[in-house]
C-alpha atoms as a PDB file:
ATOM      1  CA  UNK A   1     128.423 -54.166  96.740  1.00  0.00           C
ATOM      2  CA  UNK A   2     130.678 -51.390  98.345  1.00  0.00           C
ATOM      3  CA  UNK A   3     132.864 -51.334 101.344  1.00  0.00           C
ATOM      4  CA  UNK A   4     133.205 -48.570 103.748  1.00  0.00           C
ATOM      5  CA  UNK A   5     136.220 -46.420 105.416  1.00  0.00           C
ATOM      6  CA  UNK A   6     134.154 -44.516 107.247  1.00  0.00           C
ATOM      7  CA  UNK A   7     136.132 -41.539 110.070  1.00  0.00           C
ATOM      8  CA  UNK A   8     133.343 -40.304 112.386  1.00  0.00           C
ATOM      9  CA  UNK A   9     131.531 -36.967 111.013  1.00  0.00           C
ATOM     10  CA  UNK A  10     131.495 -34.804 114.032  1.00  0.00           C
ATOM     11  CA  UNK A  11     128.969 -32.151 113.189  1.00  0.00           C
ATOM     12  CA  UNK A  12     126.226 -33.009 110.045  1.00  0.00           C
ATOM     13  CA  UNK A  13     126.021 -30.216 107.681  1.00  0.00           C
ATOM     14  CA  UNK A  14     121.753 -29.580 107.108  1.00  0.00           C
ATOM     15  CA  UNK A  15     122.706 -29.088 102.923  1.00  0.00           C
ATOM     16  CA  UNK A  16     125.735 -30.641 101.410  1.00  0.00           C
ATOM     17  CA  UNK A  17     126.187 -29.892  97.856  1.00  0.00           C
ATOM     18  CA  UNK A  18     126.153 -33.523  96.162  1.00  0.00           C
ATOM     19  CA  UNK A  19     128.587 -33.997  93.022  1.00  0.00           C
ATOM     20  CA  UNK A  20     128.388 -36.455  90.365  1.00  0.00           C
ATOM     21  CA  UNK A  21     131.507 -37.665  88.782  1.00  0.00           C
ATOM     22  CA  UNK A  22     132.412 -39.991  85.374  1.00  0.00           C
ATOM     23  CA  UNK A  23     134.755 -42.442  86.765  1.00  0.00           C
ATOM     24  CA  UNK A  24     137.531 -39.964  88.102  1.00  0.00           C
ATOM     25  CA  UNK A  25     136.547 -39.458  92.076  1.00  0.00           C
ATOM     26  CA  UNK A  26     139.909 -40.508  93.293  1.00  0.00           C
ATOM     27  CA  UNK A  27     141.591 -38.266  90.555  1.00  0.00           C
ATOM     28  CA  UNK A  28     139.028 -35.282  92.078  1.00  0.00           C
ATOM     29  CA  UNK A  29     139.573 -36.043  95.693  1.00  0.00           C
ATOM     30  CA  UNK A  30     143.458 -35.836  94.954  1.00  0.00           C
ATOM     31  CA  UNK A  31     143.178 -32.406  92.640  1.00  0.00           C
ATOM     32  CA  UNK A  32     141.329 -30.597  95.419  1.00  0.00           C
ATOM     33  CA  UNK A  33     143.192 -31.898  97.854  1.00  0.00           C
ATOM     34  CA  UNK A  34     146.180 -30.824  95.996  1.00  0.00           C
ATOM     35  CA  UNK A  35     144.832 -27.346  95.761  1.00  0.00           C
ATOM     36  CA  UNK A  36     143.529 -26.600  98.768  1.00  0.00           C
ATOM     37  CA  UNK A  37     145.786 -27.059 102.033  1.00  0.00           C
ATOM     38  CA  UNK A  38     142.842 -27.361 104.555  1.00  0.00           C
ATOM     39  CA  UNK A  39     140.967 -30.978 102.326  1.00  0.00           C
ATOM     40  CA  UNK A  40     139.598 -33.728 104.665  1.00  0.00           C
ATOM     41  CA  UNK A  41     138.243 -36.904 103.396  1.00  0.00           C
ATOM     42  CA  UNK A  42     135.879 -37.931 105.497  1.00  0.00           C
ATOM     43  CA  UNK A  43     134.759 -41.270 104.462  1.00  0.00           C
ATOM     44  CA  UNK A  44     134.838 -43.489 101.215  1.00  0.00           C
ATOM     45  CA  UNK A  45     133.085 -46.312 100.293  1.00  0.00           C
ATOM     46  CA  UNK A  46     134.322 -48.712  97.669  1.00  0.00           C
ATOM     47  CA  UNK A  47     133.491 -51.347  95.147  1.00  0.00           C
ATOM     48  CA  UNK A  48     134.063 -54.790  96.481  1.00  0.00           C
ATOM     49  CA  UNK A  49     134.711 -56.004  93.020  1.00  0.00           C
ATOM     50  CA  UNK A  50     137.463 -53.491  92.236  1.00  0.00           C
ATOM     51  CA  UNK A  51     138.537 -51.722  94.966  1.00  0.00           C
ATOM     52  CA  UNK A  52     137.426 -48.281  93.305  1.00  0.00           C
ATOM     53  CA  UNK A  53     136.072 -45.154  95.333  1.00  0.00           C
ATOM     54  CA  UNK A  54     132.290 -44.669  94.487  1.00  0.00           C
ATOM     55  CA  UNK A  55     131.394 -42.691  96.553  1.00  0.00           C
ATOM     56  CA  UNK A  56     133.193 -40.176  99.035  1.00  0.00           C
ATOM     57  CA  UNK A  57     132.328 -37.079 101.911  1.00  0.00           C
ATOM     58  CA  UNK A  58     135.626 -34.602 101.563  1.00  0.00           C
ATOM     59  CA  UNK A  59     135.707 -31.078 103.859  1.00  0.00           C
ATOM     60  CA  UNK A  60     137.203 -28.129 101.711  1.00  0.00           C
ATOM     61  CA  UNK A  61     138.084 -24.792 103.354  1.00  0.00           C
ATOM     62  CA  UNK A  62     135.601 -26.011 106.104  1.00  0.00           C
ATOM     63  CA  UNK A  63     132.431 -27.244 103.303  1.00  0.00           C
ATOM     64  CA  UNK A  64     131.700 -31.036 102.794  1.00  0.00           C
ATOM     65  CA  UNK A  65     130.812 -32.088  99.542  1.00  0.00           C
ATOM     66  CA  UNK A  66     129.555 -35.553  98.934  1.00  0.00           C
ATOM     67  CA  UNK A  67     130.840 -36.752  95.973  1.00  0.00           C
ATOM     68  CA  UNK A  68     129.385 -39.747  94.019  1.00  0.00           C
ATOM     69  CA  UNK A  69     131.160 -41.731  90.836  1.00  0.00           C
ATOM     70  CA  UNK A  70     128.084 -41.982  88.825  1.00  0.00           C
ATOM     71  CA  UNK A  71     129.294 -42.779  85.622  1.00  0.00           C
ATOM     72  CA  UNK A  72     128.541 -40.615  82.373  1.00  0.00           C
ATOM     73  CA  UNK A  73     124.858 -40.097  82.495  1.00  0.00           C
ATOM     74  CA  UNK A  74     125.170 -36.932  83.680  1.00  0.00           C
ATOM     75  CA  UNK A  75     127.457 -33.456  83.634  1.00  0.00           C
ATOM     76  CA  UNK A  76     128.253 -30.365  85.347  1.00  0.00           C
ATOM     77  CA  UNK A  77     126.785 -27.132  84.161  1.00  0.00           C
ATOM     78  CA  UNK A  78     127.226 -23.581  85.420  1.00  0.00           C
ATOM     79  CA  UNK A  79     124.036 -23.996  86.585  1.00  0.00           C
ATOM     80  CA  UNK A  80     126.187 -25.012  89.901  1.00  0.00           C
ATOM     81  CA  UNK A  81     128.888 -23.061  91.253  1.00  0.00           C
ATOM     82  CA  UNK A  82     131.433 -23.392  94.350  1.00  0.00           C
ATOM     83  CA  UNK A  83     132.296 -19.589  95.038  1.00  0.00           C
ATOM     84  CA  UNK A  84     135.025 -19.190  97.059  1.00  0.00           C
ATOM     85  CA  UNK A  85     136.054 -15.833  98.698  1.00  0.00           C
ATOM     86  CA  UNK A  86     139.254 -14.641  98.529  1.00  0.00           C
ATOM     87  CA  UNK A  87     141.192 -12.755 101.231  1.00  0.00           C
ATOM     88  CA  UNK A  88     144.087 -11.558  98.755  1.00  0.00           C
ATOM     89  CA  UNK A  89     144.667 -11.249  95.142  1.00  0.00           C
ATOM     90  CA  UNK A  90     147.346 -13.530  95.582  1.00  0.00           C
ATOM     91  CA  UNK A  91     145.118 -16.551  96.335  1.00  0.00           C
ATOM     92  CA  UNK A  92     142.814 -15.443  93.519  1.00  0.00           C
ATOM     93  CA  UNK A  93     145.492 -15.679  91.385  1.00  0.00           C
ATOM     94  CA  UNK A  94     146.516 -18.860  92.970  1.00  0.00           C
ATOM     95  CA  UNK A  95     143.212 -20.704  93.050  1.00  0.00           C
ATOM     96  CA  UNK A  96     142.193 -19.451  90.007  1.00  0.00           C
ATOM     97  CA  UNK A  97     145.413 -21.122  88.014  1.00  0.00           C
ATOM     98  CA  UNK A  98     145.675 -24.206  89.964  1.00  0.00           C
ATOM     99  CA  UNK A  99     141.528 -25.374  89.083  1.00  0.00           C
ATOM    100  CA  UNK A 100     141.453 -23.798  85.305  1.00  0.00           C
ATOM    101  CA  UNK A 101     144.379 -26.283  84.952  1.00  0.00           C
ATOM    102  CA  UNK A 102     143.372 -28.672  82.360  1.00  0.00           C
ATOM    103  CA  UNK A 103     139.771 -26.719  82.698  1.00  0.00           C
ATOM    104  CA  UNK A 104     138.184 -23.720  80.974  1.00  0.00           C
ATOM    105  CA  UNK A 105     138.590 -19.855  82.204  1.00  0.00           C
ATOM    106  CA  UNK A 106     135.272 -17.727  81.793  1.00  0.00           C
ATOM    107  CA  UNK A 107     134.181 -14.667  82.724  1.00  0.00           C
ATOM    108  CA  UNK A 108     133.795 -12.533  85.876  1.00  0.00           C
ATOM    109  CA  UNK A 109     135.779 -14.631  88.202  1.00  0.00           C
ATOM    110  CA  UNK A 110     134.139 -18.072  86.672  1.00  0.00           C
ATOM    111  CA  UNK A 111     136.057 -21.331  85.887  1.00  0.00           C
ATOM    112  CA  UNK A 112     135.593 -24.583  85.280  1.00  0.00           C
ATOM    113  CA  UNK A 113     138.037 -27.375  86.267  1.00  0.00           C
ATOM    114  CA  UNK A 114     139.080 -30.397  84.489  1.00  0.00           C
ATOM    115  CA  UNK A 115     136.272 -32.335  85.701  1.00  0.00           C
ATOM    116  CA  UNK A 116     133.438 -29.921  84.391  1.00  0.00           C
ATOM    117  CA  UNK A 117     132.598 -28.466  87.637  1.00  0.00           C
ATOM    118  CA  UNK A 118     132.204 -24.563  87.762  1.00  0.00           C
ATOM    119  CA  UNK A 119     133.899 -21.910  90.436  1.00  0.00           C
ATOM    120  CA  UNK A 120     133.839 -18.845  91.217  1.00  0.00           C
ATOM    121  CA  UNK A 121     137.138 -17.188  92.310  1.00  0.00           C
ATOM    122  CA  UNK A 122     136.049 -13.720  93.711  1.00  0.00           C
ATOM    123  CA  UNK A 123     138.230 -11.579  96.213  1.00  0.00           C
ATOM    124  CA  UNK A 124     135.830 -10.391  99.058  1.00  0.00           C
ATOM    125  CA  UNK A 125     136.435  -6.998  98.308  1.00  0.00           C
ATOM    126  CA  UNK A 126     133.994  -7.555  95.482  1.00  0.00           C
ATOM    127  CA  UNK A 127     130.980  -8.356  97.277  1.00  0.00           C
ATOM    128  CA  UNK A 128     132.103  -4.957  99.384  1.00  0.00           C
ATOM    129  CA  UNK A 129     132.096  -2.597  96.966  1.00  0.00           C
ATOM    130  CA  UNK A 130     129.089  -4.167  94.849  1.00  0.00           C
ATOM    131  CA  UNK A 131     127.035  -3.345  98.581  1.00  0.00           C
ATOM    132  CA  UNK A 132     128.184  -0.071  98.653  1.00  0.00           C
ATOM    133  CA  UNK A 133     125.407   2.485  99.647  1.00  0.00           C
ATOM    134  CA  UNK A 134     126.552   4.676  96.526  1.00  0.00           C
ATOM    135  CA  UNK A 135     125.438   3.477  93.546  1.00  0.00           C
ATOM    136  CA  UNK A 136     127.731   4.691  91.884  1.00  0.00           C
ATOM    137  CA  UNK A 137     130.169   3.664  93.046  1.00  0.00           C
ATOM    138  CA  UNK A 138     128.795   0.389  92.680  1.00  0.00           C
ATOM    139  CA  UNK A 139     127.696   0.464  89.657  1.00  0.00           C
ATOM    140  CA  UNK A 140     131.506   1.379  88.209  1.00  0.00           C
ATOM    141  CA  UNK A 141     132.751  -1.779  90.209  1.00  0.00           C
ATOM    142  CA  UNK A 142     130.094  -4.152  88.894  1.00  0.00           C
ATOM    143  CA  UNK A 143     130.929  -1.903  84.839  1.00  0.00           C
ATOM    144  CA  UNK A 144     134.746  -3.346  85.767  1.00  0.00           C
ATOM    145  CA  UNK A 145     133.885  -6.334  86.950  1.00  0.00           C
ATOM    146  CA  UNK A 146     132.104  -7.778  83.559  1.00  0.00           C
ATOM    147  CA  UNK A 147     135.146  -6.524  81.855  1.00  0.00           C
ATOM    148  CA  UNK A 148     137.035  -8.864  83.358  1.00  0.00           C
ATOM    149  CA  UNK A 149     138.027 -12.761  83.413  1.00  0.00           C
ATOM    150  CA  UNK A 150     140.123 -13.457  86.149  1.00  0.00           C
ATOM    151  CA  UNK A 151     139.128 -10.802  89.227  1.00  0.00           C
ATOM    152  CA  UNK A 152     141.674  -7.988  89.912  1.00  0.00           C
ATOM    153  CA  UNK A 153     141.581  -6.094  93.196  1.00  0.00           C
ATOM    154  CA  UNK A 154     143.636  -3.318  91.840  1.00  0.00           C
ATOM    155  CA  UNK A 155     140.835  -2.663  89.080  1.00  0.00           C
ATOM    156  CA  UNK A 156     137.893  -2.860  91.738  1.00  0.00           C
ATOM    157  CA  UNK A 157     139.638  -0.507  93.665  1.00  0.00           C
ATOM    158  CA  UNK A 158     140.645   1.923  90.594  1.00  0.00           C
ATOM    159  CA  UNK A 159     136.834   1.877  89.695  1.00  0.00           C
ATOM    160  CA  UNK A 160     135.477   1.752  92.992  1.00  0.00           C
ATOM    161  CA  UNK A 161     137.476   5.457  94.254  1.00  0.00           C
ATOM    162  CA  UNK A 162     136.506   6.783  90.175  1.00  0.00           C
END
């Protein structure tokens, strides 16, 4: 049985991404919340028996996920992603230490946090230059872009002007 908290949802999103977790929803709902300055949890429901969050509808940067703690029958891939775009390099940088914390760094702007789940940390001036009608130019941002882990808009820019 479960007990609700629930705050009134004023708008319903049509899709919600829908994350499963392994006993560690309060931990998540306090990491992202943590991170990013503009979290909302907007309802949680609770085990009668233990008082424990199982399941939970947070806003982040605007999104609602639903969030569900399912136990360990199943795991994140990269399969799924959260990409979030980036107005400076600064907040890459920022967001992109804060959720490899305790996670795993990848490739081309890709991390995964210490829960399993996958992001992508990309500037916006990526998806700019990568939609440029030279190719290119385009093509020598999207050459420097697999080069790299962590995005750098000084690199995108350097191989965007040649």
């Amino acid at each position: 049985m479960t007990q609700s908290n629930q705050t009134t949802i004023s708008t319903v999103q049509k899709i919600t991404p829908f994350l499963w977790f392994n006993g560690n929803i309060e931990e998540a709902i306090q990491f992202y919340s943590s991170i990013f300055k503009n979290t909302k949890v907007l309802n949680t429901r609770q085990m009668v028996e233990n008082g424990k969050i199982f399941t939970a509808t947070i806003e982040i940067e605007g999104q609602q996920l639903m969030m569900l703690d399912g136990g360990p029958l199943f795991k994140f891939t990269e399969a799924f992603s959260l990409f979030v775009n980036c107005a400076t390099q600064q907040e890459v940088d920022e967001l992109w230490e804060k959720l490899s914390s305790g996670g795993e760094k990848s490739r081309c702007g890709w991390l995964k946090d210490k829960f399993g789940l996958s992001w992508q940390i990309i500037p916006t001036e990526l998806g700019t230059y990568l939609s440029d009608s030279d190719p290119v130019k385009a093509n020598r941002v999207m050459n420097a872009m697999l080069q790299m882990s962590k995005i750098e808009t000084a690199k995108l820019i350097q191989a965007y002007e040649g």
